[in-house]
PDB file of N, CA and C in Angstrom:
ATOM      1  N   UNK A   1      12.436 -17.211  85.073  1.00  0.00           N
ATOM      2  CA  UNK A   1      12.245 -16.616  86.372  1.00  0.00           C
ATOM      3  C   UNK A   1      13.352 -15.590  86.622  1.00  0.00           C
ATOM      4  N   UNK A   2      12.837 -14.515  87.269  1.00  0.00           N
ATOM      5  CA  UNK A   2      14.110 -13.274  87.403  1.00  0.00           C
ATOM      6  C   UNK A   2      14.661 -13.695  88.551  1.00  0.00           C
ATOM      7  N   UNK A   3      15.793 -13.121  88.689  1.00  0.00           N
ATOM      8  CA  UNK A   3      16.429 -13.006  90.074  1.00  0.00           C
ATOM      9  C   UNK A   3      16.139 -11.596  90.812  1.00  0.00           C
ATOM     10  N   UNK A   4      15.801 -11.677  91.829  1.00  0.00           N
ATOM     11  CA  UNK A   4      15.328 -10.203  92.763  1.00  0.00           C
ATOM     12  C   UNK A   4      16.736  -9.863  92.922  1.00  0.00           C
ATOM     13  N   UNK A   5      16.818  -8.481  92.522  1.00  0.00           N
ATOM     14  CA  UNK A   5      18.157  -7.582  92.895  1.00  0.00           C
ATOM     15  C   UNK A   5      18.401  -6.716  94.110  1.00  0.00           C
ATOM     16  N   UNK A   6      18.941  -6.769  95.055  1.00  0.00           N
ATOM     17  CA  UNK A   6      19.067  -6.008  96.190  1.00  0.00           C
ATOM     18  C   UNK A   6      19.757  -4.619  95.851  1.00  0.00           C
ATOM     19  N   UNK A   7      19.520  -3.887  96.707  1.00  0.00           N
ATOM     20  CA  UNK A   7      19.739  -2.391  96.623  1.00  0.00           C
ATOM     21  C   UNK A   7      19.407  -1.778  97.957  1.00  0.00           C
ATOM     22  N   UNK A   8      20.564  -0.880  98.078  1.00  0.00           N
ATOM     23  CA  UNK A   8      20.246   0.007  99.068  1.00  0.00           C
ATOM     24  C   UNK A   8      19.724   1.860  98.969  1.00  0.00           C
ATOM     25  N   UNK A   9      18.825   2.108  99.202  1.00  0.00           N
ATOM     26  CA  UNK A   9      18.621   3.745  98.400  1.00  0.00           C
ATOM     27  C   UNK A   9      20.217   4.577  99.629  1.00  0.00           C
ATOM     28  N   UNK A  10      20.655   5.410  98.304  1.00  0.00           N
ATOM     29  CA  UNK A  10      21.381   6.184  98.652  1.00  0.00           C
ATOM     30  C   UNK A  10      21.144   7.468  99.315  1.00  0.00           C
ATOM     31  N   UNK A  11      21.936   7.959  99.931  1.00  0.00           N
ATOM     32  CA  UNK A  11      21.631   9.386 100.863  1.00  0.00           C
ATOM     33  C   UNK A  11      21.515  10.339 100.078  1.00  0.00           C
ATOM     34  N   UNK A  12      22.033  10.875  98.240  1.00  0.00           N
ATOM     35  CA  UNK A  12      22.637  11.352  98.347  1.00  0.00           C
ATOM     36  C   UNK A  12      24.019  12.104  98.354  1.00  0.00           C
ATOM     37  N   UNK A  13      24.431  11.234  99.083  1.00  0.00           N
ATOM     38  CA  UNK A  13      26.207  12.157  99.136  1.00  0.00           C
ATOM     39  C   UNK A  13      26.810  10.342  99.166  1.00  0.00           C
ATOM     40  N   UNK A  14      27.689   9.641  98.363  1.00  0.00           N
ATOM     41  CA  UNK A  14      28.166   8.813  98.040  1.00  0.00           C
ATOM     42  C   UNK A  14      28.911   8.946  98.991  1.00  0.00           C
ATOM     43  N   UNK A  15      29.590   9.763  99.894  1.00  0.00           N
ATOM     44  CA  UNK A  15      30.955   9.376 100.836  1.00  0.00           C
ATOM     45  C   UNK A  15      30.091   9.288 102.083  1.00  0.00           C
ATOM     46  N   UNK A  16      29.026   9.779 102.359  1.00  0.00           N
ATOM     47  CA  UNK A  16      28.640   9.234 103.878  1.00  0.00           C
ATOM     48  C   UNK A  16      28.183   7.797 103.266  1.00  0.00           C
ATOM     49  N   UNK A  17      27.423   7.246 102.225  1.00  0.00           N
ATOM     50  CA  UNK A  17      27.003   6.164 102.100  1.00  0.00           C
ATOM     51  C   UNK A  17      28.121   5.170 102.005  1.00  0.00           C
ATOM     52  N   UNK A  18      29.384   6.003 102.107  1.00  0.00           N
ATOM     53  CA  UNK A  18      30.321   4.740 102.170  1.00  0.00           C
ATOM     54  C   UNK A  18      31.256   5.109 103.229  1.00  0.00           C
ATOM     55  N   UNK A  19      30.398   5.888 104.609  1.00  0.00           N
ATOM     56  CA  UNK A  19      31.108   5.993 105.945  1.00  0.00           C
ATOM     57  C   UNK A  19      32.201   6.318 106.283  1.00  0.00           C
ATOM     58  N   UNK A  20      32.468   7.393 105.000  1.00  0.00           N
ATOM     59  CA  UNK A  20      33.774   8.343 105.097  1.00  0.00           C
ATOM     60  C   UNK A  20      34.075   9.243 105.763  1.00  0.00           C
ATOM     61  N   UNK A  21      35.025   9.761 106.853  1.00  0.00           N
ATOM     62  CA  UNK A  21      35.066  10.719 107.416  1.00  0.00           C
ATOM     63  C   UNK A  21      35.153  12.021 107.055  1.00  0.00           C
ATOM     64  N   UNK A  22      34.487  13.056 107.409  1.00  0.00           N
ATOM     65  CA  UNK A  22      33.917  14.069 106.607  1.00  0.00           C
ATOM     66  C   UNK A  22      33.574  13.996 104.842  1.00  0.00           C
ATOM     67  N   UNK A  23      32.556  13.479 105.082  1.00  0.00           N
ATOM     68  CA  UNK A  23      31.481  13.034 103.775  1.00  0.00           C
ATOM     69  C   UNK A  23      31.046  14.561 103.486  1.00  0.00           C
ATOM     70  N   UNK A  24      30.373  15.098 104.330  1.00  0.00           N
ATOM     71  CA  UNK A  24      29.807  16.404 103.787  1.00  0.00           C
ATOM     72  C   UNK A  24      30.834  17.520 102.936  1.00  0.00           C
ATOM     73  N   UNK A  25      32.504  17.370 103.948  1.00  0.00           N
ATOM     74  CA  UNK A  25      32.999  18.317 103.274  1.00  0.00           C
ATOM     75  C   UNK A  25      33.621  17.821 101.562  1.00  0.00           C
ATOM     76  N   UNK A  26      33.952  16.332 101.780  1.00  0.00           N
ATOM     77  CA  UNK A  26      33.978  15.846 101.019  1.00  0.00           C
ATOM     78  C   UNK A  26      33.201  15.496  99.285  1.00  0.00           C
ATOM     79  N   UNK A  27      31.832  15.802  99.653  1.00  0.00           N
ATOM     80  CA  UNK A  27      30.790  16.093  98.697  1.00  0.00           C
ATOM     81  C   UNK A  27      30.810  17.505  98.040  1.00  0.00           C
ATOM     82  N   UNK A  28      30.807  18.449  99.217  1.00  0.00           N
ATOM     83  CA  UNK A  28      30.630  19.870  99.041  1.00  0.00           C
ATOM     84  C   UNK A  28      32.168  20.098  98.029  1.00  0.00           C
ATOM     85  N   UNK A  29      33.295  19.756  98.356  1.00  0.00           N
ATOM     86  CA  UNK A  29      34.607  19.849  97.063  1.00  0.00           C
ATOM     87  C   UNK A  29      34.035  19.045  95.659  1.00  0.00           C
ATOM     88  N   UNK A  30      33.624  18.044  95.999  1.00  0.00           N
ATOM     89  CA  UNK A  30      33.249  17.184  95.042  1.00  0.00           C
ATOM     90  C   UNK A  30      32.182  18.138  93.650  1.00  0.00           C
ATOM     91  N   UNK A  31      31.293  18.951  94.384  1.00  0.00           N
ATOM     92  CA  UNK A  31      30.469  19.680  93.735  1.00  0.00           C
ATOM     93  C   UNK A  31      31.044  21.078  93.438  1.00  0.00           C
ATOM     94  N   UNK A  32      31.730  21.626  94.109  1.00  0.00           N
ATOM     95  CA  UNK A  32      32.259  22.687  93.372  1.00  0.00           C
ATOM     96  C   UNK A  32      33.094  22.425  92.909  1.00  0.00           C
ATOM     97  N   UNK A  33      34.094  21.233  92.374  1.00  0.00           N
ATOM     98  CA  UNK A  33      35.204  20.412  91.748  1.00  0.00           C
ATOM     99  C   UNK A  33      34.785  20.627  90.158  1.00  0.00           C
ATOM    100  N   UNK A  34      33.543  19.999  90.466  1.00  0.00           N
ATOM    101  CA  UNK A  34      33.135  19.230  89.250  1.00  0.00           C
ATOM    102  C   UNK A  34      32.302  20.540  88.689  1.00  0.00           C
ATOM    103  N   UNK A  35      31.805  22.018  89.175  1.00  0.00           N
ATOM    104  CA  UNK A  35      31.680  22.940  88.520  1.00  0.00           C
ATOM    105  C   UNK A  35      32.613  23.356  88.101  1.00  0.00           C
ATOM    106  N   UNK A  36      33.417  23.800  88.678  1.00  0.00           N
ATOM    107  CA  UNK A  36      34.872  24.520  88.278  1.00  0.00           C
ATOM    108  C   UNK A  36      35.533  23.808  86.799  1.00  0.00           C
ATOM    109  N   UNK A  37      35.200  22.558  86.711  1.00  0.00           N
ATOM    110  CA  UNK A  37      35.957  21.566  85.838  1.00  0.00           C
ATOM    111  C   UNK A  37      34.736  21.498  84.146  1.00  0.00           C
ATOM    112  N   UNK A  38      33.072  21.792  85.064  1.00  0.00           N
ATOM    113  CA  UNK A  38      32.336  22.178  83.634  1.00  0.00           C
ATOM    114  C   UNK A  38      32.415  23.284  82.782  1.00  0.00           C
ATOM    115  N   UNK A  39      32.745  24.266  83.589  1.00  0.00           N
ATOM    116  CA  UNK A  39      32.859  25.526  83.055  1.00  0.00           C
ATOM    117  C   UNK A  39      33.877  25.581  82.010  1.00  0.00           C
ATOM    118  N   UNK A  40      34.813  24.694  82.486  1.00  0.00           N
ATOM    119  CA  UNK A  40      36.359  24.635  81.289  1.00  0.00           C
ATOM    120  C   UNK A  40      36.559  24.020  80.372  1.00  0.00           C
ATOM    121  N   UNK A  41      35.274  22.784  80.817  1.00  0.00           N
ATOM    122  CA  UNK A  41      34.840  22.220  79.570  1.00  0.00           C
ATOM    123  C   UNK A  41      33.489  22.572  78.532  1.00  0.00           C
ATOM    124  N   UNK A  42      32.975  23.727  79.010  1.00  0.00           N
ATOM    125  CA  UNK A  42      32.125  24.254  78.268  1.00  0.00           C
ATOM    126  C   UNK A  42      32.663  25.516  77.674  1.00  0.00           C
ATOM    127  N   UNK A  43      33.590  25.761  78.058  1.00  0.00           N
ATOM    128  CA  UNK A  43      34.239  27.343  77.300  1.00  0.00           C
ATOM    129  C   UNK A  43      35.215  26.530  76.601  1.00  0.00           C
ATOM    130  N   UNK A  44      35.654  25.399  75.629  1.00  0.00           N
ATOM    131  CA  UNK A  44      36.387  24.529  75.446  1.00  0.00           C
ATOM    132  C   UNK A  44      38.331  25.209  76.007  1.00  0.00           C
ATOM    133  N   UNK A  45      38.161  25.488  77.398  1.00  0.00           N
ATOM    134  CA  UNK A  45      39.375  25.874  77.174  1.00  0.00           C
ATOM    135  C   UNK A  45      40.896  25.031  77.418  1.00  0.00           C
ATOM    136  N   UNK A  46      42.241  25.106  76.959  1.00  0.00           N
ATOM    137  CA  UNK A  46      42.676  24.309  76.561  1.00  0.00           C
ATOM    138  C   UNK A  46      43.159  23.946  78.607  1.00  0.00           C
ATOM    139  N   UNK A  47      43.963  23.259  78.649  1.00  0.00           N
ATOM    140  CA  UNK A  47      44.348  23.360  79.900  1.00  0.00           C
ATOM    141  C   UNK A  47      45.654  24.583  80.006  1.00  0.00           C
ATOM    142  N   UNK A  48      46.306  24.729  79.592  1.00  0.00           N
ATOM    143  CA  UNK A  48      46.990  25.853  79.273  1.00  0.00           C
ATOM    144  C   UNK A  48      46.335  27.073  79.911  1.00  0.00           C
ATOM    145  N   UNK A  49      45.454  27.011  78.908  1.00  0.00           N
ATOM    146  CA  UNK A  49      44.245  28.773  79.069  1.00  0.00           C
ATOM    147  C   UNK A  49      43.859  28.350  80.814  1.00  0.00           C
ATOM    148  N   UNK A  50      43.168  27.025  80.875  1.00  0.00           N
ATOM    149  CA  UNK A  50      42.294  27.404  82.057  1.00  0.00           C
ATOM    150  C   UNK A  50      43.143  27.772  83.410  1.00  0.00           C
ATOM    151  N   UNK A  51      44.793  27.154  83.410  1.00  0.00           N
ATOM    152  CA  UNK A  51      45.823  27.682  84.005  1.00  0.00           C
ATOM    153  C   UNK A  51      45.866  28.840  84.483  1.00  0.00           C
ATOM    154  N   UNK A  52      46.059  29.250  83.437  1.00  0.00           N
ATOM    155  CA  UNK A  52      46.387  30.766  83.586  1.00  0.00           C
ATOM    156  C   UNK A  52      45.238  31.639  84.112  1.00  0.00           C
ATOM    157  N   UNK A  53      44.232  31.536  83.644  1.00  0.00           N
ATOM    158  CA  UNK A  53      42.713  31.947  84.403  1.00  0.00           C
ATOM    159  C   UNK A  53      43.139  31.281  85.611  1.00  0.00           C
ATOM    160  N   UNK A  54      42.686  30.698  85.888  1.00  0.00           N
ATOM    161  CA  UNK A  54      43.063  30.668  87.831  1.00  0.00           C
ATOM    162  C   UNK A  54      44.497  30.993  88.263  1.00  0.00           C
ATOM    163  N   UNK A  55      45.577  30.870  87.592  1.00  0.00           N
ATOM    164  CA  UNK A  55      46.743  30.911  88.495  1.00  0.00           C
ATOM    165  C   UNK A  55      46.947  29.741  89.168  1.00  0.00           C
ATOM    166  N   UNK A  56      47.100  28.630  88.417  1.00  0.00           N
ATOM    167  CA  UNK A  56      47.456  27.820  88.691  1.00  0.00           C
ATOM    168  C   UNK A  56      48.964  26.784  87.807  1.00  0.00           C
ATOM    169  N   UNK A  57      49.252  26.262  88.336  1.00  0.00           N
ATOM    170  CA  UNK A  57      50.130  25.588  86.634  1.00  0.00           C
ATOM    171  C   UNK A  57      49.073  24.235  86.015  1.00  0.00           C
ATOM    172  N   UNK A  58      49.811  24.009  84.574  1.00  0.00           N
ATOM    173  CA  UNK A  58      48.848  22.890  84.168  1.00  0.00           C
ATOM    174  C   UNK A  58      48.105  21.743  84.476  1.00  0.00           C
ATOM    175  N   UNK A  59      49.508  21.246  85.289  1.00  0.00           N
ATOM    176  CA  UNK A  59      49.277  19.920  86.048  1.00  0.00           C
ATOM    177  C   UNK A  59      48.064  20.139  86.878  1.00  0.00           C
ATOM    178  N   UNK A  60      47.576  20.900  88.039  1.00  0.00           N
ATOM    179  CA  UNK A  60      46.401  21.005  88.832  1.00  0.00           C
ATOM    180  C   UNK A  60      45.349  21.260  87.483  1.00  0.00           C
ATOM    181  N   UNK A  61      45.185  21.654  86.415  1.00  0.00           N
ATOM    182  CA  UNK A  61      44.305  21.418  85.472  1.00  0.00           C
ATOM    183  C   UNK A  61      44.025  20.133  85.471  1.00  0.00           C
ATOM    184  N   UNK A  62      44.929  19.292  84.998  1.00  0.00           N
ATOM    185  CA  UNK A  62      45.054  18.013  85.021  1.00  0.00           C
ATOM    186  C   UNK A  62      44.384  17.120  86.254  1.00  0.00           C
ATOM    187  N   UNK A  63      45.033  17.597  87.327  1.00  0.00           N
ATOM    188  CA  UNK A  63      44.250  16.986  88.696  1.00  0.00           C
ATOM    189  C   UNK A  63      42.814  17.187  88.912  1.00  0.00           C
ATOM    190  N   UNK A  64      42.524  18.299  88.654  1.00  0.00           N
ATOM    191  CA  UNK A  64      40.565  18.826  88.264  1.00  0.00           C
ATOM    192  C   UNK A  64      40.317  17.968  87.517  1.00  0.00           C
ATOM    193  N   UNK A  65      40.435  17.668  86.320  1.00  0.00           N
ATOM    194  CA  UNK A  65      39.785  17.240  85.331  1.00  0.00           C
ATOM    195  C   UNK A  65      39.564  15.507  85.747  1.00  0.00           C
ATOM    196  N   UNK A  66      40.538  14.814  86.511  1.00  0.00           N
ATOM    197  CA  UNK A  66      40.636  13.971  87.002  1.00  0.00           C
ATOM    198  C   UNK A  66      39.906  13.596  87.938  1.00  0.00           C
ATOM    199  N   UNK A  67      39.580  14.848  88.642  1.00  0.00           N
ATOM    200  CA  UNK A  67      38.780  14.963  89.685  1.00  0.00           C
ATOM    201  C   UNK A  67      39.216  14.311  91.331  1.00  0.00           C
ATOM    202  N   UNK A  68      39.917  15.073  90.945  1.00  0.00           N
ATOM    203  CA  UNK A  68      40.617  14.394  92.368  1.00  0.00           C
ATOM    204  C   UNK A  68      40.751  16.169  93.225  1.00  0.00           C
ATOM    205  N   UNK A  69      39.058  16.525  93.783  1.00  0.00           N
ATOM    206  CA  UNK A  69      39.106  17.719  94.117  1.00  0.00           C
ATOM    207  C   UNK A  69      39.288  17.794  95.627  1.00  0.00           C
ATOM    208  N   UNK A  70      39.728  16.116  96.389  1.00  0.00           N
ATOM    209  CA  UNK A  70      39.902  16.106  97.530  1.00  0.00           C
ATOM    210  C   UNK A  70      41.655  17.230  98.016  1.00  0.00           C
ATOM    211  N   UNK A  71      41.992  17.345  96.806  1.00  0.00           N
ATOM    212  CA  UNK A  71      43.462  18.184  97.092  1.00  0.00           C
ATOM    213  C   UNK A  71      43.145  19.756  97.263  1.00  0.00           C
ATOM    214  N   UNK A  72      41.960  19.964  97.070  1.00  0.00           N
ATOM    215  CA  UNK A  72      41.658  21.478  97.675  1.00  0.00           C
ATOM    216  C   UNK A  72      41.168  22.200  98.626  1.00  0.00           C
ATOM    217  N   UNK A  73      41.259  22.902  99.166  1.00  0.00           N
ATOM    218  CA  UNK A  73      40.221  23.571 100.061  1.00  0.00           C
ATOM    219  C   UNK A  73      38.979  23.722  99.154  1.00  0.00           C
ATOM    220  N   UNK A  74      37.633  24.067 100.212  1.00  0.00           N
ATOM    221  CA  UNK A  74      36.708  24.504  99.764  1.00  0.00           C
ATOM    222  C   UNK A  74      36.812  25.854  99.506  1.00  0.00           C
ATOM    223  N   UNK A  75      37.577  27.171 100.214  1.00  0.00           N
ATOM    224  CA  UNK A  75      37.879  28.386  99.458  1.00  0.00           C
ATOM    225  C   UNK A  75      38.634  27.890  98.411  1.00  0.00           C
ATOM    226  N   UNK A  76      39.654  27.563  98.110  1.00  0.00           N
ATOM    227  CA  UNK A  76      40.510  27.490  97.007  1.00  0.00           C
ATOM    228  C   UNK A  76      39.454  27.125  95.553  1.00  0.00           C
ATOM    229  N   UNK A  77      38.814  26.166  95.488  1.00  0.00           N
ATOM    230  CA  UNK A  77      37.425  26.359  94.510  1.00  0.00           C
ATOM    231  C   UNK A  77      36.573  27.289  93.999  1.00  0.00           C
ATOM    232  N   UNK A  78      36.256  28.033  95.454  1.00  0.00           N
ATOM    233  CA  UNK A  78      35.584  28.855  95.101  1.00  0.00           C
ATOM    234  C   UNK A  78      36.262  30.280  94.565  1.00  0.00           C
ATOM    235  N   UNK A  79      37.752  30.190  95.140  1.00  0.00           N
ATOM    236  CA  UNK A  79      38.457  31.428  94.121  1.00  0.00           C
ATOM    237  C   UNK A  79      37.936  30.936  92.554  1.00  0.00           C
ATOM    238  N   UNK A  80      38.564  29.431  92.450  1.00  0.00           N
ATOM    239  CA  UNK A  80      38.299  29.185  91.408  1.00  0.00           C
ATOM    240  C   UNK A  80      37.344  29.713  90.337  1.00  0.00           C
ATOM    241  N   UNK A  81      36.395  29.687  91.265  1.00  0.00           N
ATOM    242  CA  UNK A  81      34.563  29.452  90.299  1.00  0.00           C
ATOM    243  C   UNK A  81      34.749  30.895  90.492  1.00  0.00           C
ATOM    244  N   UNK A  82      35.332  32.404  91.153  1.00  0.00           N
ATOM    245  CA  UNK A  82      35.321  33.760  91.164  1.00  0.00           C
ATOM    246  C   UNK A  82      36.012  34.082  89.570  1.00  0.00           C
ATOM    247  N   UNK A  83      37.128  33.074  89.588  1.00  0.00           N
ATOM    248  CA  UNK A  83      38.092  33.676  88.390  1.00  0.00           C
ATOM    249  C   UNK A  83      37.381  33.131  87.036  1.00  0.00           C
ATOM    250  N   UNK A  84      36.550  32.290  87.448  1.00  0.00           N
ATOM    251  CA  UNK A  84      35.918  31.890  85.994  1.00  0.00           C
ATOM    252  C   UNK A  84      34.225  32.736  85.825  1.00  0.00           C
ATOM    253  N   UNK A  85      34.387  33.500  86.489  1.00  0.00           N
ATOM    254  CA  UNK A  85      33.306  34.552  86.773  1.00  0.00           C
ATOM    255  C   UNK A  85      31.993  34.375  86.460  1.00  0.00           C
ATOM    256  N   UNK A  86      32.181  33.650  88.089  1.00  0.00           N
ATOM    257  CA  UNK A  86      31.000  33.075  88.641  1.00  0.00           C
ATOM    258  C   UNK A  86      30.890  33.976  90.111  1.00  0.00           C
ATOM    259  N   UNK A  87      29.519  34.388  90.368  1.00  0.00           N
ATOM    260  CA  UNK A  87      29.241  35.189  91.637  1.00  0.00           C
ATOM    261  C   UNK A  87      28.898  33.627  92.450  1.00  0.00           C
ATOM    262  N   UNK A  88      29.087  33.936  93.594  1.00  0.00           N
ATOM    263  CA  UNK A  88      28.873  33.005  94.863  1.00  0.00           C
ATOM    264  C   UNK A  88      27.784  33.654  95.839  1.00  0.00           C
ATOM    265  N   UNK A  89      27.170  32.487  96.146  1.00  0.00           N
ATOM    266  CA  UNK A  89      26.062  33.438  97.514  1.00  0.00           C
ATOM    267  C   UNK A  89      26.296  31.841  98.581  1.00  0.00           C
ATOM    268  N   UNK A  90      26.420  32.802  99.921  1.00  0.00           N
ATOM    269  CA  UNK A  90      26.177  31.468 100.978  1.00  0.00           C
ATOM    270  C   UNK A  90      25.246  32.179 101.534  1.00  0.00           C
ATOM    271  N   UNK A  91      24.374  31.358 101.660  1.00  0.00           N
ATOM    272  CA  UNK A  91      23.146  31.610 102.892  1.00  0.00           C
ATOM    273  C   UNK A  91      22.864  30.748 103.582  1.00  0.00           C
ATOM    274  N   UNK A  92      22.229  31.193 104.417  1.00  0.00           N
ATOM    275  CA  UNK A  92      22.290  30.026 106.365  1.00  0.00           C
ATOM    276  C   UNK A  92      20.959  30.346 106.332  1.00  0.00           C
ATOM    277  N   UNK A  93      20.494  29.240 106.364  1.00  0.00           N
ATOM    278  CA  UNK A  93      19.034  28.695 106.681  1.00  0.00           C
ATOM    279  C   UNK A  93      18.631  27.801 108.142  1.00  0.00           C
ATOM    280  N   UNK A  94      17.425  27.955 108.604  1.00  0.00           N
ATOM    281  CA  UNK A  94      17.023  27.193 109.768  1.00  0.00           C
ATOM    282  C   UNK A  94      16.672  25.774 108.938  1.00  0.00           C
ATOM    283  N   UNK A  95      17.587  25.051 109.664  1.00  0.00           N
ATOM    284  CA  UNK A  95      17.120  23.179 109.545  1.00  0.00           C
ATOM    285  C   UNK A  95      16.154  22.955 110.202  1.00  0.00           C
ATOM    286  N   UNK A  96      15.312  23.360 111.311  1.00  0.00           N
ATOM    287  CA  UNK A  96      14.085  22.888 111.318  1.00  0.00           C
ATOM    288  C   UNK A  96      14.772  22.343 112.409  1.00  0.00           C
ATOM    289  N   UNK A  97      14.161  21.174 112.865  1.00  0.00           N
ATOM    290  CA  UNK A  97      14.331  19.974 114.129  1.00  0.00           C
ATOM    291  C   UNK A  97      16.051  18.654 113.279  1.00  0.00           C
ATOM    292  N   UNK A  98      15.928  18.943 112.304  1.00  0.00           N
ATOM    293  CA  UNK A  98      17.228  18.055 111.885  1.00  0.00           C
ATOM    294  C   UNK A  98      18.396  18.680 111.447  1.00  0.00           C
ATOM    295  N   UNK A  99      19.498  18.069 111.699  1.00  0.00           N
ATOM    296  CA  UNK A  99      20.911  18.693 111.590  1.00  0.00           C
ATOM    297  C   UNK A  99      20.836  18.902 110.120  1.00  0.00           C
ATOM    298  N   UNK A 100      21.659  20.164 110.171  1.00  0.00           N
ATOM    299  CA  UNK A 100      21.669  21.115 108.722  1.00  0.00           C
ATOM    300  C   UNK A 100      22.657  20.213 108.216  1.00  0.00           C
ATOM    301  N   UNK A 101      22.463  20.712 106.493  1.00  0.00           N
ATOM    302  CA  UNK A 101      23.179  20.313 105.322  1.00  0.00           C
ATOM    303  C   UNK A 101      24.214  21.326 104.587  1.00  0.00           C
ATOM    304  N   UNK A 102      24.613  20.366 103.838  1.00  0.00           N
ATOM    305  CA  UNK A 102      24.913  21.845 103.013  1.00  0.00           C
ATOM    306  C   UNK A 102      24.705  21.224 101.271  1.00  0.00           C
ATOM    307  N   UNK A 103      24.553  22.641 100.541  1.00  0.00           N
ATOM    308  CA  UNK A 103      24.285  22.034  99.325  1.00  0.00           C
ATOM    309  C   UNK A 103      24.660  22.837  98.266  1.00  0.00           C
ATOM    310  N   UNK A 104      24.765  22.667  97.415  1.00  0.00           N
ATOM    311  CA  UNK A 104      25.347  23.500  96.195  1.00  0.00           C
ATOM    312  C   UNK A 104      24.267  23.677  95.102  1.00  0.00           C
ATOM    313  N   UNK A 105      23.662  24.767  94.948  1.00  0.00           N
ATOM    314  CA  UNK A 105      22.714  25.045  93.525  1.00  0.00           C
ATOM    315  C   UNK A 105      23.005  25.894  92.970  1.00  0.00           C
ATOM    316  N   UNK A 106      23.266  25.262  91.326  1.00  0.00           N
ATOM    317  CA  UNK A 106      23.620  26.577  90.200  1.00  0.00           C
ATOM    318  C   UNK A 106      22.776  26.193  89.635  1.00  0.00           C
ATOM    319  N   UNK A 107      22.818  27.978  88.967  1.00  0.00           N
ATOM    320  CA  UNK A 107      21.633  28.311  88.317  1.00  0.00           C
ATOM    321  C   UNK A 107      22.205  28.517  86.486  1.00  0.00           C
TER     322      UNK A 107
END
């Protein structure tokens, strides 16, 4: 006989599902964190190199990769994702009757 497993469906964004204060902005670093951090691992570059491409010192390489992208602004990323030459678009859309989101899609 199985045991029935409980579960809750997620939102989504892991920090509102765990009633964090600012979840959204929190997600939104989280996702351009974790681009900024593929790109450097798809151009295999060393942490050294990816340094110096942003202007940063090694150690914050280190902190990306770790992912601990709560230490940034959301501009400070997106310089990021500029210097690893990536174009950015924000666009503002009507939510309809429910409070807007925000979301990150690369192409």
């Amino acid at each position: 006989m199985s045991k029935k497993i409980e579960f809750e469906k997620s939102s989504g964004n892991v920090f509102k599902d765990l009633d964090l204060p600012d979840a959204d902005e929190l997600f939104l670093k989280a996702k351009l964190g974790f681009e900024v951090f593929q790109i450097i691992e798809d151009r295999q570059l060393t942490q050294a190199e990816a340094a110096k491409i942003l202007g940063v010192k090694q150690p914050e390489i280190s902190r990306l990769k770790k992912g601990k992208f709560h230490h940034y602004s959301v501009e400070r990323l997106l310089t990021f994702l500029n210097r690893l030459n990536r174009d950015i678009e924000i666009r503002i859309t009507p939510s309809g009757y429910r409070e807007g989101q925000q979301r990150v899609i690369t192409v």
